[in-house]
N, C-alpha and C. Protein backbone atom coordinates (compact mmCIF):
# COMPACT_ATOMS: atom_id res chain seq x y z
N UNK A 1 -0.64 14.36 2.02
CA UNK A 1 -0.77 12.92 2.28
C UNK A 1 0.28 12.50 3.32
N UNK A 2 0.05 11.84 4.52
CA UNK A 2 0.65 11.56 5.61
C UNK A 2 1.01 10.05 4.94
N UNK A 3 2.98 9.77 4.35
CA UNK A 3 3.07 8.88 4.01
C UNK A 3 3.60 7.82 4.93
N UNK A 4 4.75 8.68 6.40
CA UNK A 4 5.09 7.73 6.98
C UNK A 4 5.22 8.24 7.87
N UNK A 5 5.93 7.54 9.18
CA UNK A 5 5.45 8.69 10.56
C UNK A 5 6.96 7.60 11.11
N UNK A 6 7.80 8.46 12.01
CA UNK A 6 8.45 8.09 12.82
C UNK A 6 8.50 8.60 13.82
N UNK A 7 8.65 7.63 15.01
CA UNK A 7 8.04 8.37 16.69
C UNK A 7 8.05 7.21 17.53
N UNK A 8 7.33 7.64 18.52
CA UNK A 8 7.58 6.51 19.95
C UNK A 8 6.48 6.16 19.83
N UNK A 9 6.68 4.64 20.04
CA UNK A 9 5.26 3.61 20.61
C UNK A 9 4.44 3.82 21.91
N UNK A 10 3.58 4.55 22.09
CA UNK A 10 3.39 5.15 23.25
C UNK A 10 1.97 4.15 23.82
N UNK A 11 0.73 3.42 22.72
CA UNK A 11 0.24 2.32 23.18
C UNK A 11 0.34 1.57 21.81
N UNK A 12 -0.67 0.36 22.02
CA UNK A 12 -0.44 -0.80 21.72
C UNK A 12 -2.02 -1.26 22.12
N UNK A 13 -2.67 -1.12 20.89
CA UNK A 13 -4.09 -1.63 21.25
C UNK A 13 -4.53 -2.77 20.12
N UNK A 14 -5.85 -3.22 20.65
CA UNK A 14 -6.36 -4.01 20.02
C UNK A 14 -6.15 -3.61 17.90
N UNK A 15 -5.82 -3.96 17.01
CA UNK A 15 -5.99 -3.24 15.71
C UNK A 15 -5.45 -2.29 15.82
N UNK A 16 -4.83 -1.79 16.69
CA UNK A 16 -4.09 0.11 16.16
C UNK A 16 -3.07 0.16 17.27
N UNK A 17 -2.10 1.02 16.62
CA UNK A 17 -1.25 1.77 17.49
C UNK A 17 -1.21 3.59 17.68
N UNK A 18 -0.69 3.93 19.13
CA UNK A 18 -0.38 4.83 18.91
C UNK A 18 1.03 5.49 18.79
N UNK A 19 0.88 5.97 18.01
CA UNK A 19 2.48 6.60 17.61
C UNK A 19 2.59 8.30 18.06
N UNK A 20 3.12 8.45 18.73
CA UNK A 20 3.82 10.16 19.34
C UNK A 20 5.09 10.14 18.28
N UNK A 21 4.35 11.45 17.93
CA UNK A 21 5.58 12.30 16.76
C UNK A 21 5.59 13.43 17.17
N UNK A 22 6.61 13.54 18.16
CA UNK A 22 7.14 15.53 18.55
C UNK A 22 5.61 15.93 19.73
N UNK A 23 5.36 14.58 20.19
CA UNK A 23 4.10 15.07 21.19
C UNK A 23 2.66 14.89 20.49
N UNK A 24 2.35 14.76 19.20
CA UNK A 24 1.42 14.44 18.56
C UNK A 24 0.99 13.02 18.23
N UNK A 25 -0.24 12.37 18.99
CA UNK A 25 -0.27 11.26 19.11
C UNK A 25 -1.04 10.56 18.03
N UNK A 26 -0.73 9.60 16.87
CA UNK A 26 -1.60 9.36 15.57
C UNK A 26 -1.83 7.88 16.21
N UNK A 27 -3.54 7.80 15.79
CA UNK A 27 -3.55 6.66 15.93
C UNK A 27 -3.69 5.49 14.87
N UNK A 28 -3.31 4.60 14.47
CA UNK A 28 -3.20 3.67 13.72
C UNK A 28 -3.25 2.81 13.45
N UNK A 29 -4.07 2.27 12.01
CA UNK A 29 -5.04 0.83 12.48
C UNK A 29 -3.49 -0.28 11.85
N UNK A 30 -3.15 -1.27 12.30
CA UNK A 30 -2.34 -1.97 11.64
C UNK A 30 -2.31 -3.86 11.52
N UNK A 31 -1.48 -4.22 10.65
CA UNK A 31 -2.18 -5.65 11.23
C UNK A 31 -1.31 -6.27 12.55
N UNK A 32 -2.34 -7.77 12.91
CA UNK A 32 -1.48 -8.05 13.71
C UNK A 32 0.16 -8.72 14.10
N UNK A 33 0.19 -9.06 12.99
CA UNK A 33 1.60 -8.75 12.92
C UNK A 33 2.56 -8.02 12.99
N UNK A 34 1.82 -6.75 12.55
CA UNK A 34 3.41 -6.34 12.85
C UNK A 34 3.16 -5.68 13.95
N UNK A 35 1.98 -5.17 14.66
CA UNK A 35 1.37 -5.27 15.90
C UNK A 35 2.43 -5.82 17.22
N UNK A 36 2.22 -7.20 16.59
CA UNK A 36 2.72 -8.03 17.66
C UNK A 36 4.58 -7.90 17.97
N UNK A 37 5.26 -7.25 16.78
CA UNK A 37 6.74 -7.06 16.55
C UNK A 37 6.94 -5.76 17.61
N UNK A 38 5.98 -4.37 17.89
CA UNK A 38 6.35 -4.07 18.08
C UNK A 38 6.66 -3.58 19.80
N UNK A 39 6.91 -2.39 20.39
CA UNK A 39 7.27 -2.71 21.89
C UNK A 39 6.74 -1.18 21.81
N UNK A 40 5.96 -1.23 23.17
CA UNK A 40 5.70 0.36 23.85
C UNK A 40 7.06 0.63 24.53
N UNK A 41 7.07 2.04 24.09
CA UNK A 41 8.01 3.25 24.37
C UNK A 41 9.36 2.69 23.22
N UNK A 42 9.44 1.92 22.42
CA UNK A 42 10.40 1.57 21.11
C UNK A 42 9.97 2.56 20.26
N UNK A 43 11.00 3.13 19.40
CA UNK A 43 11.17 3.85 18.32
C UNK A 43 10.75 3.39 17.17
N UNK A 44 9.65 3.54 16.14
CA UNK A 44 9.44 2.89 15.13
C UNK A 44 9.17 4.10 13.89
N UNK A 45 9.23 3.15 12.44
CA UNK A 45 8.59 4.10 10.90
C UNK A 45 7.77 3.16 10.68
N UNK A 46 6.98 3.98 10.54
CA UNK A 46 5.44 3.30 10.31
C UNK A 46 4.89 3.51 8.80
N UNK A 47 4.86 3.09 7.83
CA UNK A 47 4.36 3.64 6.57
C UNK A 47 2.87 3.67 6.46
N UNK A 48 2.57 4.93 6.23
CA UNK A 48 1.28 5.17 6.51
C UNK A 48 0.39 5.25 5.16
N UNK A 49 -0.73 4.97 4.77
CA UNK A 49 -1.56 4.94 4.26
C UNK A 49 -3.18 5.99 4.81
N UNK A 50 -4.07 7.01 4.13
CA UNK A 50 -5.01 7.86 4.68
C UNK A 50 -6.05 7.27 4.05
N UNK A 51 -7.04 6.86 4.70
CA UNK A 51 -8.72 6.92 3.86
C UNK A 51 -9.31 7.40 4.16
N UNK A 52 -10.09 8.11 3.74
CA UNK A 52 -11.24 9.44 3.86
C UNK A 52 -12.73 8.81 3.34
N UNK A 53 -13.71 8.51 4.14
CA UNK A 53 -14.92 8.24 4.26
C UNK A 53 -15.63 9.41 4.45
N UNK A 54 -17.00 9.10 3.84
CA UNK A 54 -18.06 10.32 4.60
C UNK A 54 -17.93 10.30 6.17
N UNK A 55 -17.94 8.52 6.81
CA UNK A 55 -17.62 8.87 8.34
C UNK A 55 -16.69 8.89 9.35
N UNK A 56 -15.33 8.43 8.59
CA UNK A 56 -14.25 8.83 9.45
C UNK A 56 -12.92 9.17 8.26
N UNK A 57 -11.63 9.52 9.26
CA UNK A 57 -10.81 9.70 8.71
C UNK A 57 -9.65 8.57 9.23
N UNK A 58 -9.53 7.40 8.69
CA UNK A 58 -8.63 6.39 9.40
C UNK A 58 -7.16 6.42 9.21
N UNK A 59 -6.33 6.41 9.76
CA UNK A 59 -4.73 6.00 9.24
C UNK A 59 -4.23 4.86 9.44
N UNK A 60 -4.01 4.22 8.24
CA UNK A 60 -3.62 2.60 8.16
C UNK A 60 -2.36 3.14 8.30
N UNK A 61 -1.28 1.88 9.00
CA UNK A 61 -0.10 1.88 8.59
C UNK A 61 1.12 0.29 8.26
N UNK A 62 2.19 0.23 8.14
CA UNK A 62 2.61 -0.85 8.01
C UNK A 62 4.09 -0.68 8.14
N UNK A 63 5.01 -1.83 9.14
CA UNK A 63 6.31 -1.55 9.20
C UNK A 63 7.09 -2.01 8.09
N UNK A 64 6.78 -2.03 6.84
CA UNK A 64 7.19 -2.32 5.38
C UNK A 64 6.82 -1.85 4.50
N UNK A 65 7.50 -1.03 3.79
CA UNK A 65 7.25 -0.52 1.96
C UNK A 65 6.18 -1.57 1.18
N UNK A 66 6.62 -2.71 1.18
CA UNK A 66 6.11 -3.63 0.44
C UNK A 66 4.36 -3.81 1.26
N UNK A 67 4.40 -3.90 2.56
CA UNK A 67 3.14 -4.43 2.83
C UNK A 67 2.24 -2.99 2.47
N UNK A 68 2.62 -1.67 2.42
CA UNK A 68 1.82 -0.72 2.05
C UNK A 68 1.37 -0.96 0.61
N UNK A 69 2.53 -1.14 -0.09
CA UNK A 69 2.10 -1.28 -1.55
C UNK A 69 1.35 -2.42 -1.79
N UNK A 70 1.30 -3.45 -1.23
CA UNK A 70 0.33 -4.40 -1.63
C UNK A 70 -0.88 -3.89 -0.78
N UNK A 71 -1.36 -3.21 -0.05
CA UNK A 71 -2.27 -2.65 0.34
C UNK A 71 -3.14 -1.44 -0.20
N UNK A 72 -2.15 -1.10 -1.05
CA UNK A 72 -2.82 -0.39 -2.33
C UNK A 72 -3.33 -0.77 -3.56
N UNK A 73 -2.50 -1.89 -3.75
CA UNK A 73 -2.73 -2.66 -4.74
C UNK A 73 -3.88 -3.72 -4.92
N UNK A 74 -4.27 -3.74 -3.25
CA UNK A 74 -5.40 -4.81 -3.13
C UNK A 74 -6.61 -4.05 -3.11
N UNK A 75 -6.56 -2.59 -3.22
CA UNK A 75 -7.86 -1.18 -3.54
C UNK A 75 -8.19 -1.63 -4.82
N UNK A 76 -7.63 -1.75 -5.31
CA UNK A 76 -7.64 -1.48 -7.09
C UNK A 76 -8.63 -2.53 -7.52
N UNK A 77 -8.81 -3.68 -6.34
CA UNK A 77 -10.07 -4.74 -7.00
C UNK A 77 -11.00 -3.93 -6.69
N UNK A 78 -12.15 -3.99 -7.75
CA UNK A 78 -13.35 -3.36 -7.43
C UNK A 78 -14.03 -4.52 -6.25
N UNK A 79 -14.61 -3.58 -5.34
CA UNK A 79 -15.36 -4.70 -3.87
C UNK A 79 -14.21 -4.56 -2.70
N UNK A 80 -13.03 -4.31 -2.94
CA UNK A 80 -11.90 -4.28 -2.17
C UNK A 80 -11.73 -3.19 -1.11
N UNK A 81 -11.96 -2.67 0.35
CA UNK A 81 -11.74 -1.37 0.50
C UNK A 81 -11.01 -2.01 1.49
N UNK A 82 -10.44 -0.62 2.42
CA UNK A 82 -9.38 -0.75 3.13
C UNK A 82 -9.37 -1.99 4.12
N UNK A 83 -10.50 -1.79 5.01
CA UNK A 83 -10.54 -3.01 5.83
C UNK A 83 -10.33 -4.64 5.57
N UNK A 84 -11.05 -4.71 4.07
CA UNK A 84 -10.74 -5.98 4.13
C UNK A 84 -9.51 -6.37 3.23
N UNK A 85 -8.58 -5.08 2.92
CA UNK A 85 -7.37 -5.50 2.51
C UNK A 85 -6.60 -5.01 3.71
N UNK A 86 -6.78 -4.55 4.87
CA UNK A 86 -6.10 -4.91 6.12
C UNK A 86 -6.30 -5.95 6.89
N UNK A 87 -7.26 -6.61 6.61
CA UNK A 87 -7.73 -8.14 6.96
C UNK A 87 -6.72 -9.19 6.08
N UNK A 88 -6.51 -8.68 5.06
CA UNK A 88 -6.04 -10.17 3.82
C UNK A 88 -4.51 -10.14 4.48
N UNK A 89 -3.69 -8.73 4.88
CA UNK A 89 -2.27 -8.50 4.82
C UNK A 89 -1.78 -8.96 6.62
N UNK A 90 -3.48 -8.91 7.40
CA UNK A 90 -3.28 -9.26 8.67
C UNK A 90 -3.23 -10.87 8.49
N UNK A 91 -3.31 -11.77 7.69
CA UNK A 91 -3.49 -13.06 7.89
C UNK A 91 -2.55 -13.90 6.80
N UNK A 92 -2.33 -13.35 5.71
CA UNK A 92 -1.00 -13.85 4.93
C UNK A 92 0.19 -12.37 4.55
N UNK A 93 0.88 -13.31 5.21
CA UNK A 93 2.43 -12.25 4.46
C UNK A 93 2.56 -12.37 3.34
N UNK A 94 3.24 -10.81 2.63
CA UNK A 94 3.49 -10.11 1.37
C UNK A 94 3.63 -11.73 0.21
N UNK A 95 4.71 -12.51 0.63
CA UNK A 95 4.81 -13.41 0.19
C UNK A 95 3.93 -14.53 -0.01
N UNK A 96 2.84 -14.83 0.96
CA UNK A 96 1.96 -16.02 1.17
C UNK A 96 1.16 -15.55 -0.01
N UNK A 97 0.66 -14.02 0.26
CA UNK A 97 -0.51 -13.54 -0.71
C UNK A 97 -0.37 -13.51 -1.92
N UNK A 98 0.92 -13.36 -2.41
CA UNK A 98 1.47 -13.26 -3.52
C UNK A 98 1.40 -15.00 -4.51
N UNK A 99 1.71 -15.77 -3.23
CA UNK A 99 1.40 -17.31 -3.93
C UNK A 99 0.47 -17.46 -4.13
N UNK A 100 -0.83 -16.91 -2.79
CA UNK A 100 -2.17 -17.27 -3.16
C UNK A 100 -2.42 -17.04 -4.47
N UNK A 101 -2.03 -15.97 -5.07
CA UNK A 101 -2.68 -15.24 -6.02
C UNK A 101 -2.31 -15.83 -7.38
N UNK A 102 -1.02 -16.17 -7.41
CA UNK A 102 -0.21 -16.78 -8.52
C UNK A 102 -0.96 -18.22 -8.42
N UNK A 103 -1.53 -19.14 -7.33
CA UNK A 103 -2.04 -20.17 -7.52
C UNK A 103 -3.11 -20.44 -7.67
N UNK A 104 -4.02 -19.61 -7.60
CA UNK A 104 -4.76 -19.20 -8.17
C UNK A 104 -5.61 -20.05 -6.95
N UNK A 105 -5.11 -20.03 -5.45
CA UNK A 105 -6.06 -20.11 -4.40
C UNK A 105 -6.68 -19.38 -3.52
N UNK A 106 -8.32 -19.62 -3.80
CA UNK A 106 -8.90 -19.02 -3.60
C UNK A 106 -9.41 -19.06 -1.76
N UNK A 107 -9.48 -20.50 -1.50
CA UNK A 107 -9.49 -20.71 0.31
C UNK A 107 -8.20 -20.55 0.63
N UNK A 108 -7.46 -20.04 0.31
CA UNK A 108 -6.13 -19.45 1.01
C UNK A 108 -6.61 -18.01 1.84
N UNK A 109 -7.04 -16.97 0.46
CA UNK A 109 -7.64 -15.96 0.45
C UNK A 109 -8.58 -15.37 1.14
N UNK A 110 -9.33 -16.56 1.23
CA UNK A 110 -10.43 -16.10 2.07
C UNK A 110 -10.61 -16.71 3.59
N UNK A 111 -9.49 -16.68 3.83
CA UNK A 111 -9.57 -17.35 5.25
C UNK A 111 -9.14 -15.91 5.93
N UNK A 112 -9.16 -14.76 5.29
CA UNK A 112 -9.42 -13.51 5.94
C UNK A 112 -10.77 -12.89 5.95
N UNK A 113 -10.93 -12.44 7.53
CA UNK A 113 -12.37 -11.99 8.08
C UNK A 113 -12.87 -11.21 7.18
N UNK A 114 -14.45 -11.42 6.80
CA UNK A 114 -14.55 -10.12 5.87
C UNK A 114 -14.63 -10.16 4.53
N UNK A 115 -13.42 -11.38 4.03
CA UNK A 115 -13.32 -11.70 2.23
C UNK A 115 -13.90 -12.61 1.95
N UNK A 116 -14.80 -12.90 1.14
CA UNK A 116 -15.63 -13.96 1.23
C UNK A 116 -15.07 -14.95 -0.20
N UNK A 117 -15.36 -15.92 -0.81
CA UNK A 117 -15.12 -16.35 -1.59
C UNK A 117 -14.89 -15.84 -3.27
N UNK A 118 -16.06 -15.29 -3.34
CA UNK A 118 -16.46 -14.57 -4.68
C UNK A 118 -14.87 -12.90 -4.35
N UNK A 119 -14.91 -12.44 -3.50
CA UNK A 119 -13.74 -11.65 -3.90
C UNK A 119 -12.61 -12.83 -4.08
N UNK A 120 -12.46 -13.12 -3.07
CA UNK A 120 -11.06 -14.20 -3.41
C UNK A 120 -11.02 -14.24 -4.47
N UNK A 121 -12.09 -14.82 -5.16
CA UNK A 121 -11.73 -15.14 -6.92
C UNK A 121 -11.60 -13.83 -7.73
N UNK A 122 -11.63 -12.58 -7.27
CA UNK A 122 -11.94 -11.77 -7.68
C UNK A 122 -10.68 -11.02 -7.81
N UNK A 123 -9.95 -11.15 -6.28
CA UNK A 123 -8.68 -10.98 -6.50
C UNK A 123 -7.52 -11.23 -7.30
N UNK A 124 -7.75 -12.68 -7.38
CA UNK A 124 -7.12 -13.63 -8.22
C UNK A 124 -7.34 -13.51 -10.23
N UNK A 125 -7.81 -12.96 -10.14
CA UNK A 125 -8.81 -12.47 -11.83
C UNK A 125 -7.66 -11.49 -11.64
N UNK A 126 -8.27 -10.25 -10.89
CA UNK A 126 -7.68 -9.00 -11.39
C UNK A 126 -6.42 -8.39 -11.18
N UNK A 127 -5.43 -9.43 -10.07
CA UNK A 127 -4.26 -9.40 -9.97
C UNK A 127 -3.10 -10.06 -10.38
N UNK A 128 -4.08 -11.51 -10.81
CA UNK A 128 -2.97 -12.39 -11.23
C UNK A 128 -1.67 -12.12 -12.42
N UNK A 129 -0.11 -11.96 -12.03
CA UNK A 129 0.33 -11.15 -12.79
C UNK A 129 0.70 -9.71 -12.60
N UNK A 130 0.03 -9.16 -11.73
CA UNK A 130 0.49 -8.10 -11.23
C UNK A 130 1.08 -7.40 -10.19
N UNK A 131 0.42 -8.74 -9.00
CA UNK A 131 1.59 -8.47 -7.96
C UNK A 131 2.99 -7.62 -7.54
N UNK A 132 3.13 -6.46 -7.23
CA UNK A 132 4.69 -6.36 -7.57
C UNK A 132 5.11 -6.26 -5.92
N UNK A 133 5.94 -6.98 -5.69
CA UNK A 133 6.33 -6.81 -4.27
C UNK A 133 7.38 -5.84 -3.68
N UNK A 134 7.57 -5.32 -4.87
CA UNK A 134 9.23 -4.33 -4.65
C UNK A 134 8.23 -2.69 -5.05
N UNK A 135 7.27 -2.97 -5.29
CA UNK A 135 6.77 -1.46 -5.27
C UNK A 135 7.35 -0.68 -4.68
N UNK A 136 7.85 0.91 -5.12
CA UNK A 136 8.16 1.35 -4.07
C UNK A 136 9.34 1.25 -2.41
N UNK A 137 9.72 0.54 -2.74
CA UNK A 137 10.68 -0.30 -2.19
C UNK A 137 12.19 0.70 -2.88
N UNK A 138 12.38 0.64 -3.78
CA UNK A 138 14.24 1.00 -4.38
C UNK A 138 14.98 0.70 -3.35
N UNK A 139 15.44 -0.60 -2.79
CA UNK A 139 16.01 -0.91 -1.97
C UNK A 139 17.09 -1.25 -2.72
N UNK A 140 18.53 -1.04 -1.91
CA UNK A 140 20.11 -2.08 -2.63
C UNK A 140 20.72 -2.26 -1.67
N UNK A 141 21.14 -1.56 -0.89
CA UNK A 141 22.32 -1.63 -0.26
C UNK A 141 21.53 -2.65 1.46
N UNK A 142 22.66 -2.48 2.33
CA UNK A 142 22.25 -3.19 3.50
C UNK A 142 21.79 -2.71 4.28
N UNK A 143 21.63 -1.58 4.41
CA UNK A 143 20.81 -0.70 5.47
C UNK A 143 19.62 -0.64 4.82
N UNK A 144 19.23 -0.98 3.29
CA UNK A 144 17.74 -0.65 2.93
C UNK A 144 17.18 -2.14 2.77
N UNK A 145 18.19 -3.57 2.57
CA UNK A 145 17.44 -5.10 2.81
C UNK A 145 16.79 -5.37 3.61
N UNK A 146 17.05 -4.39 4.95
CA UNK A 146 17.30 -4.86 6.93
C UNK A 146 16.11 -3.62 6.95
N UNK A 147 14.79 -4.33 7.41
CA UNK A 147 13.63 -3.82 7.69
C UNK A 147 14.05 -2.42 8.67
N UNK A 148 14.71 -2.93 9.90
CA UNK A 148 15.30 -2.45 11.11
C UNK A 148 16.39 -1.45 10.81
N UNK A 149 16.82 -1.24 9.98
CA UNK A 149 18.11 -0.81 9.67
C UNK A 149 17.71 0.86 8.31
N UNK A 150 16.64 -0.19 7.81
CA UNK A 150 15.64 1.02 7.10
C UNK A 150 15.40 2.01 7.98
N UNK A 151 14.34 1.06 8.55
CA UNK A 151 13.48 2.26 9.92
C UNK A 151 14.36 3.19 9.99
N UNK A 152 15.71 3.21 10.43
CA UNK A 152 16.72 4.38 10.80
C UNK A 152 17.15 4.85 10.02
N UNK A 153 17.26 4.17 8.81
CA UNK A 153 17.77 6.05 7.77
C UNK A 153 16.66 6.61 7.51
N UNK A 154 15.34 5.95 7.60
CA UNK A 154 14.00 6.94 7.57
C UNK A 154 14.26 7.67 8.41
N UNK A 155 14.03 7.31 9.47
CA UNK A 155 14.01 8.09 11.02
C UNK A 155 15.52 9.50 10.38
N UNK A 156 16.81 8.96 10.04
CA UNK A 156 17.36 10.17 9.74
C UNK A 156 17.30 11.26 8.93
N UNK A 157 16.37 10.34 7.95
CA UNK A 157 16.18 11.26 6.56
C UNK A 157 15.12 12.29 7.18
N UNK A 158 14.22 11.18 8.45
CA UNK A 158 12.73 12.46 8.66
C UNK A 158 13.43 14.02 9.54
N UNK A 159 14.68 13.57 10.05
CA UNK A 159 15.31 14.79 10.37
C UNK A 159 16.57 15.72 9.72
N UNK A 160 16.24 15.46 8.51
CA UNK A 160 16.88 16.49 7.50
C UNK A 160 18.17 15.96 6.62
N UNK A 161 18.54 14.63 7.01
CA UNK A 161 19.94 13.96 6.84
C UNK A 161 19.53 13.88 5.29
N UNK A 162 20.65 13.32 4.26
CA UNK A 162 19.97 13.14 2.81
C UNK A 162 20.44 11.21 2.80
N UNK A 163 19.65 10.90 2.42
CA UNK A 163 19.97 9.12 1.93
C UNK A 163 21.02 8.79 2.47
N UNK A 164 21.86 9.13 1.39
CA UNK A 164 22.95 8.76 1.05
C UNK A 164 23.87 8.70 2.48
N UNK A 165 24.00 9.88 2.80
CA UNK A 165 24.16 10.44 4.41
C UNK A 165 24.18 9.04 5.53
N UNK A 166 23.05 9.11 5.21
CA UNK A 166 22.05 8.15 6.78
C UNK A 166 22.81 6.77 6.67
N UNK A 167 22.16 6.42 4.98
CA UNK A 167 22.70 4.95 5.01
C UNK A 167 24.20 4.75 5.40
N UNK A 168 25.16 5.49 4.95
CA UNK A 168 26.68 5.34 5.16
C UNK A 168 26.62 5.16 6.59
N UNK A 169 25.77 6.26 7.29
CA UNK A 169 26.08 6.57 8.95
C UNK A 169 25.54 5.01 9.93
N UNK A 170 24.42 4.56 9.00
CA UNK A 170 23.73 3.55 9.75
C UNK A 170 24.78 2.28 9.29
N UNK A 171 25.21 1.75 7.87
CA UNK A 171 25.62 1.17 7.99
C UNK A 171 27.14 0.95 9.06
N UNK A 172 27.78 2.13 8.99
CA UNK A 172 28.97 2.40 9.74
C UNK A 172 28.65 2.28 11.50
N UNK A 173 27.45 2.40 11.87
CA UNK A 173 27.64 2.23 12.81
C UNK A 173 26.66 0.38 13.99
N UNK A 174 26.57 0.13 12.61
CA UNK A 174 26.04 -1.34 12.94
C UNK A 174 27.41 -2.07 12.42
N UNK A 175 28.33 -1.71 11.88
CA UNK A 175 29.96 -2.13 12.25
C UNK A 175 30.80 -1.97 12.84
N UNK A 176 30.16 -0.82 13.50
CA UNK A 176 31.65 -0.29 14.82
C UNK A 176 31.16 -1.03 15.80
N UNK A 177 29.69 -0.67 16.40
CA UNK A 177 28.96 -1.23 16.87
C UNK A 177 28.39 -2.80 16.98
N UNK A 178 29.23 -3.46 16.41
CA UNK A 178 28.89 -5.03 15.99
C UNK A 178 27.21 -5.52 16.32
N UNK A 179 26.35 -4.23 15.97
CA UNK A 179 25.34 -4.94 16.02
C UNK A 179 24.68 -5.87 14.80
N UNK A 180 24.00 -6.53 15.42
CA UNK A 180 23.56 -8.51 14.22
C UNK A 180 22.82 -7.41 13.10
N UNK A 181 22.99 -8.09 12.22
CA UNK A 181 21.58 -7.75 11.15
C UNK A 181 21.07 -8.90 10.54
N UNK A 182 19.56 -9.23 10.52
CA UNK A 182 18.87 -7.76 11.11
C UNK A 182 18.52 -7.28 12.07
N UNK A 183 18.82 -6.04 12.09
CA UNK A 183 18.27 -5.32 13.72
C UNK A 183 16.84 -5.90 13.96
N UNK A 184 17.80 -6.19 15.84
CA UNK A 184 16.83 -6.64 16.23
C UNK A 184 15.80 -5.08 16.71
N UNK A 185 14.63 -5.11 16.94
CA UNK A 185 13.58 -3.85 17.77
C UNK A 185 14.24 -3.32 18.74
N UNK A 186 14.57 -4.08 20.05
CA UNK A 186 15.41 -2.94 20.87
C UNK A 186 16.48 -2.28 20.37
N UNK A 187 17.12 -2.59 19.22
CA UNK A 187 18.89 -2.28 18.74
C UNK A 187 17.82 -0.48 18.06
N UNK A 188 17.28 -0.58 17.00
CA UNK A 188 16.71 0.57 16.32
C UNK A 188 16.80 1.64 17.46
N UNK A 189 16.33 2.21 18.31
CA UNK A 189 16.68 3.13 18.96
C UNK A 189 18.10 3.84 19.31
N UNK A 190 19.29 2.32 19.62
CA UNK A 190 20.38 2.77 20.24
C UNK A 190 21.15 3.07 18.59
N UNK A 191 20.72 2.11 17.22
CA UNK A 191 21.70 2.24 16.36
C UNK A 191 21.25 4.30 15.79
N UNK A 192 20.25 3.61 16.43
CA UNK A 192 19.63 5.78 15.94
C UNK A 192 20.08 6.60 16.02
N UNK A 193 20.36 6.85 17.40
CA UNK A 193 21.06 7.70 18.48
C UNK A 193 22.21 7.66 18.25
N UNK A 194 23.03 7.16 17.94
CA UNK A 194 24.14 6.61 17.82
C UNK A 194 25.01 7.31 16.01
N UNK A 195 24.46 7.02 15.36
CA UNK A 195 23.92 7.03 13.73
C UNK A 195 24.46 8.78 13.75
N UNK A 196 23.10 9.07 14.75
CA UNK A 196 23.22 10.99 14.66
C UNK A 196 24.00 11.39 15.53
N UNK A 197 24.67 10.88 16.07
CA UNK A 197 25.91 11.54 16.72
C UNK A 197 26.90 11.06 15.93
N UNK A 198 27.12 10.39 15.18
CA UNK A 198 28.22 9.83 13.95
C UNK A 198 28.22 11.02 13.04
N UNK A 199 26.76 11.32 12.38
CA UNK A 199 26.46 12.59 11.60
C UNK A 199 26.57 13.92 12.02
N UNK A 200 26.31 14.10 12.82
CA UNK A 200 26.38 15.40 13.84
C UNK A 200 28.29 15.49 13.82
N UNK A 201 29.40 14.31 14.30
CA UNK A 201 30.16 15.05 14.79
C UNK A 201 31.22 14.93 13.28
N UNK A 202 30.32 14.31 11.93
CA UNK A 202 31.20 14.66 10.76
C UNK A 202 30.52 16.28 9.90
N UNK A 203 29.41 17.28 10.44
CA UNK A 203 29.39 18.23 10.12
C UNK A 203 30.55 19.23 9.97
């Protein structure tokens, strides 16, 4: 199972990106949001999601723990498949959807392409209450609050570093470095680079 992918933004299309990992180019359907966050030739972790159809093989992805897990979580309604829970997560954030659901509104819901009323309510039945937005997430410290700051101990962990490692290195060097948090998109590359030469020269 291809859970997350870190690599260069190499395009930027309508619904998908492509991501180069080591020269291997994945393409990936995502919403537009976070779409719109990101920058060709920027360094990104993409959390990936696989669905397997009789007619294709798609890779969803999302620049958040949380928006994957609620994208799994929105499978679990029967009527629910990938698209139109990449439709619901493209039009309300983790948070909006989460109210919809708790308020038990249903034209909130369905003001995504695709969901029609009767799921809306359908959603709202079979989730209300279950929501969890920290799925998966085990976030504490400040390098794992900071979306941007994540991305890079992923990115270190995907090259052999252990947690613990990365986060010390990332946080340490978004303080030497006085960069803002949260990282901004251009900063993720330089705090990267930067990070593994911190790690590299305490071997």
């Amino acid at each position: 199972m291809l859970a997350m992918l870190t690599g260069r933004v190499a395009a930027i299309e309508t619904g998908s990106a492509v991501i180069d990992v080591s020269g291997v180019g994945f393409e990936v359907r995502m919403p537009q949001s976070d779409l719109a966050s990101m920058r060709a030739e920027s360094t990104v972790t993409v959390y990936t999601a696989l669905s397997l159809t009789q007619d294709a093989l798609t890779l969803y992805g999302f620049l958040s723990r949380t928006s994957k897990s609620l994208f799994a979580q929105l499978q679990k309604v029967s009527g629910i498949g990938p698209r139109v829970a990449l439709s619901i997560l493209a039009t309300l954030n983790s948070d909006q959807l989460a109210q919809a659901v708790a308020d038990g509104d249903a034209a909130a819901l369905s003001r995504a392409p695709g969901l029609g009323k009767k799921g809306a309510q359908k959603i709202i039945l079979e989730l209300s209450g279950k929501l969890d937005l920290d799925a998966g997430t085990g976030r504490q410290g400040p390098a794992q609050t900071d979306d941007g700051a994540h991305q890079v101990v992923e990115g270190l962990i995907s090259l052999g570093w252990l947690q613990r490692d990365a986060e010390q290195a990332v946080e340490q060097t978004c303080r030497d470095g006085g960069y803002t948090l949260p990282l901004q998109s251009a900063d993720i590359p330089k705090v990267l680079k930067q990070a593994l030469t911190l790690l590299d020269r305490g071997r």
